[in-house]
Protein backbone atom coordinates (compact mmCIF):
# COMPACT_ATOMS: atom_id res chain seq x y z
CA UNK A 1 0.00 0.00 0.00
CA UNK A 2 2.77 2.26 0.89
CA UNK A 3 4.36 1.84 -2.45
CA UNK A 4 1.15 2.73 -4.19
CA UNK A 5 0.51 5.83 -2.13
CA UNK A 6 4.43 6.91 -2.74
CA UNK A 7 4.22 6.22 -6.38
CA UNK A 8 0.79 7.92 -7.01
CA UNK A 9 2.48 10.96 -5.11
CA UNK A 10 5.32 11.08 -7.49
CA UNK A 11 3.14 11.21 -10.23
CA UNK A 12 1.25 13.91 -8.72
CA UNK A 13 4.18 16.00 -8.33
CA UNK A 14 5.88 15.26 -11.11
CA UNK A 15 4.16 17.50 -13.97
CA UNK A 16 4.85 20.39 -11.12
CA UNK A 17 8.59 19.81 -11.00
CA UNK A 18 9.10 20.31 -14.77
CA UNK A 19 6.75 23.20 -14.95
CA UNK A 20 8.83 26.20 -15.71
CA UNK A 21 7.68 29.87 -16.13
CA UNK A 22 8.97 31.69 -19.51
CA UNK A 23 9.04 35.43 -19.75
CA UNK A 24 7.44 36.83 -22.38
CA UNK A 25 9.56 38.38 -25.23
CA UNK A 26 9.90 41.97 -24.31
CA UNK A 27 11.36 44.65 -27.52
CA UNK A 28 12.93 47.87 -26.22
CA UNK A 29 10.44 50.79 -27.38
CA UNK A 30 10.41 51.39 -31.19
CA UNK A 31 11.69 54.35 -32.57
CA UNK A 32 11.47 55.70 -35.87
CA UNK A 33 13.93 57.95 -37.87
CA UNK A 34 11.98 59.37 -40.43
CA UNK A 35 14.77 61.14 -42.13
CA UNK A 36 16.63 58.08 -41.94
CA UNK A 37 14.30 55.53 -42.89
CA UNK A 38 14.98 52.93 -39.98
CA UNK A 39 13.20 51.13 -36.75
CA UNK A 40 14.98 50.77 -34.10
CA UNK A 41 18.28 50.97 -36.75
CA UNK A 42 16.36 48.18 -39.14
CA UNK A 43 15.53 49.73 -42.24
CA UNK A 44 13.13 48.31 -44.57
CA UNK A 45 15.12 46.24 -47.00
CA UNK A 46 16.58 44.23 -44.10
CA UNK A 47 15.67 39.65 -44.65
CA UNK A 48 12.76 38.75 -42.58
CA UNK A 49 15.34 36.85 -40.25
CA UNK A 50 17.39 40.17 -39.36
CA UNK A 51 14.28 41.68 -38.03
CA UNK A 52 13.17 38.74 -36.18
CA UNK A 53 16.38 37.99 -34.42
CA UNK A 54 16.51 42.15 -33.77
CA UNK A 55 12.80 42.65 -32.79
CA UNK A 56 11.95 39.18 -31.47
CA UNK A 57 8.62 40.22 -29.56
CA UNK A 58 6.52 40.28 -33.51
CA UNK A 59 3.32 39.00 -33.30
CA UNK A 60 3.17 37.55 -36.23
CA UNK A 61 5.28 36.86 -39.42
CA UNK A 62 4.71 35.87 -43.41
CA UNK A 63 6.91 33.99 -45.39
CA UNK A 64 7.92 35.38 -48.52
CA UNK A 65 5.83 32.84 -50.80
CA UNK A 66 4.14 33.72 -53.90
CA UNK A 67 0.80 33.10 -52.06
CA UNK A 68 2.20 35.39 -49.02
CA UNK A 69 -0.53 38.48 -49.05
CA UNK A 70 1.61 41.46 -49.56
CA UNK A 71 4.46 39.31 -50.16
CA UNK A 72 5.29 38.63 -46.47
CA UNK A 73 6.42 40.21 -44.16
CA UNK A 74 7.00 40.73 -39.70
CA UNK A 75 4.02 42.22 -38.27
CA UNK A 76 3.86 43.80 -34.74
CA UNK A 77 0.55 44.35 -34.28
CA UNK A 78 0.34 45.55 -30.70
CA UNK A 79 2.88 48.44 -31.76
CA UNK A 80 1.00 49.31 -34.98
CA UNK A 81 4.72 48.98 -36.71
CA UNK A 82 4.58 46.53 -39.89
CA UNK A 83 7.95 45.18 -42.44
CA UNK A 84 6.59 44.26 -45.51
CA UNK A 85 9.55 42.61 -46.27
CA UNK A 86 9.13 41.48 -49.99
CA UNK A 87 8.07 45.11 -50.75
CA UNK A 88 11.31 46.27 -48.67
CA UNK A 89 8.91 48.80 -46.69
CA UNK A 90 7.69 49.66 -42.98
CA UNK A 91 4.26 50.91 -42.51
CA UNK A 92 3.69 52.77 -38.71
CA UNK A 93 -0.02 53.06 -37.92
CA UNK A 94 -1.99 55.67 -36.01
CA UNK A 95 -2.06 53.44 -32.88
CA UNK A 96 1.90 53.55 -32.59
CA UNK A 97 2.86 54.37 -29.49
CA UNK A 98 6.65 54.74 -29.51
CA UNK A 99 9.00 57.59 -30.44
CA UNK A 100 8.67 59.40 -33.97
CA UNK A 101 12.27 61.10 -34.72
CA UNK A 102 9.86 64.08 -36.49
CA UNK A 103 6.12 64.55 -35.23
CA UNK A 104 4.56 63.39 -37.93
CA UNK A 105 1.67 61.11 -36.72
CA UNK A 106 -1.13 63.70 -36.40
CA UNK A 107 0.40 66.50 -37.90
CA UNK A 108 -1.27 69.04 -40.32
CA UNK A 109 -0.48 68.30 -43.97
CA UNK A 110 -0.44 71.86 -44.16
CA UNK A 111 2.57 71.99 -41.45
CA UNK A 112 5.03 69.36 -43.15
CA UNK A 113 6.99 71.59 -45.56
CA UNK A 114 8.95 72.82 -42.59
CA UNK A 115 10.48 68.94 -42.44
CA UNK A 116 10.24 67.60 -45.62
CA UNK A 117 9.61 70.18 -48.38
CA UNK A 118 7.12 69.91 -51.56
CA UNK A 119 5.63 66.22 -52.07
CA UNK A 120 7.07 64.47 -55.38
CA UNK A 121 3.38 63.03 -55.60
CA UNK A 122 0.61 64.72 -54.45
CA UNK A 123 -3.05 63.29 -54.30
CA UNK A 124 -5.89 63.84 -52.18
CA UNK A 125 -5.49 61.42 -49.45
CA UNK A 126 -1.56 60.86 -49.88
CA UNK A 127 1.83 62.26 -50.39
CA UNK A 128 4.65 60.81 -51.59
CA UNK A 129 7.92 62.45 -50.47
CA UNK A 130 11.67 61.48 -51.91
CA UNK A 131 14.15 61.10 -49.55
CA UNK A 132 17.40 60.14 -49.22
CA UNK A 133 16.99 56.37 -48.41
CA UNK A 134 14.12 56.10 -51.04
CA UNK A 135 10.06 57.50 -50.59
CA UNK A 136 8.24 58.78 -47.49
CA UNK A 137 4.40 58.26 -47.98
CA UNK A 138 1.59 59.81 -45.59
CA UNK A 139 -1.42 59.05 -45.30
CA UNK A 140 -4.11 61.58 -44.13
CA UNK A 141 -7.48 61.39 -42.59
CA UNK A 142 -10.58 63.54 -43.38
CA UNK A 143 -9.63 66.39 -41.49
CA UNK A 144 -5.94 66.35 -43.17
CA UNK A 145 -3.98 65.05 -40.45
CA UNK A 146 -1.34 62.38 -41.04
CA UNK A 147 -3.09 59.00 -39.93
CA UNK A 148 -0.38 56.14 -42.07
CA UNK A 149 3.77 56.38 -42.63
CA UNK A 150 5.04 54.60 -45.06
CA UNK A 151 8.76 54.37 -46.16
CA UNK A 152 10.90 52.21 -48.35
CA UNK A 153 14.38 51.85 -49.85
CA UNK A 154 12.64 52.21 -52.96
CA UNK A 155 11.92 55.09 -55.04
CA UNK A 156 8.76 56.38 -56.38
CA UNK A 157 8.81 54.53 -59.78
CA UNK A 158 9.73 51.15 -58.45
CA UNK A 159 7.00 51.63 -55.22
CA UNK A 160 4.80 48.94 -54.68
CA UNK A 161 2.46 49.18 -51.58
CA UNK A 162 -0.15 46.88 -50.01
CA UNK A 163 -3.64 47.76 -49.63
């Protein structure tokens, strides 16, 4: 009887003994250099595995297949921060929280010569500007405030966005 007891006891504590707790996957705070086309240093052209291994808290992540929508990518859902990484570009929604290097999210379009001059595309819900790295594109709401950056390593020509 005593060997049943002891061995039913083991097996009862068992399961307890190899029960570990794991800390979730924290990311420092993401900030973006607009003038300089990066997150957190990772700019948009960067292999899906790069940004991974540098941002590992992503929520969720693409392959680049041919049936990938968008063509894949490293999505980070909870930050509003996206890497399409096929399309080599990184959208920030208006839910980001983190650090902007220029106040863009929000902003009048009316205020944004002061950082980035005249648009190279203008329409009425977008501009597209050039930059450096590539193209800057904003999005605006109804009441002309900047609600969606974009910004790849590409220029305008060679642009191809998801939507």
């Amino acid at each position: 009887m005593k060997k049943l007891f002891s061995l039913c006891l083991l097996l009862g504590i068992l399961p307890v003994a190899f029960g570990q707790l794991k800390a979730k996957t924290k990311c420092a705070s993401f900030e973006v250099d607009i003038l300089d086309g990066k997150v957190n240093g990772i700019k948009p052209d960067f292999p899906p595995a790069e940004i991974k291994s540098n941002l590992p808290c992503f929520t969720s992540a693409e392959d680049e297949t041919a049936n990938a929508k968008c063509g894949g990518g490293v999505f980070y859902k909870d930050k509003d921060v996206y890497f399409y990484t096929k399309r080599d570009y990184i959208e920030i929604g208006e839910k980001f929280q983190g650090k902007l290097s220029i106040p863009l999210m929000g902003a009048s379009r009316a205020s944004l010569f002061k950082w980035l001059g005249n648009p190279k595309i203008k329409d009425d819900s977008w501009d597209a500007f050039e930059m450096s790295y590539g193209t800057l594109v904003l999005h605006y709401n109804a009441a002309g405030k900047v609600k969606t950056i974009q910004f790849s390593t590409k220029g305008t020509d060679d642009l191809s966005l998801c939507e």
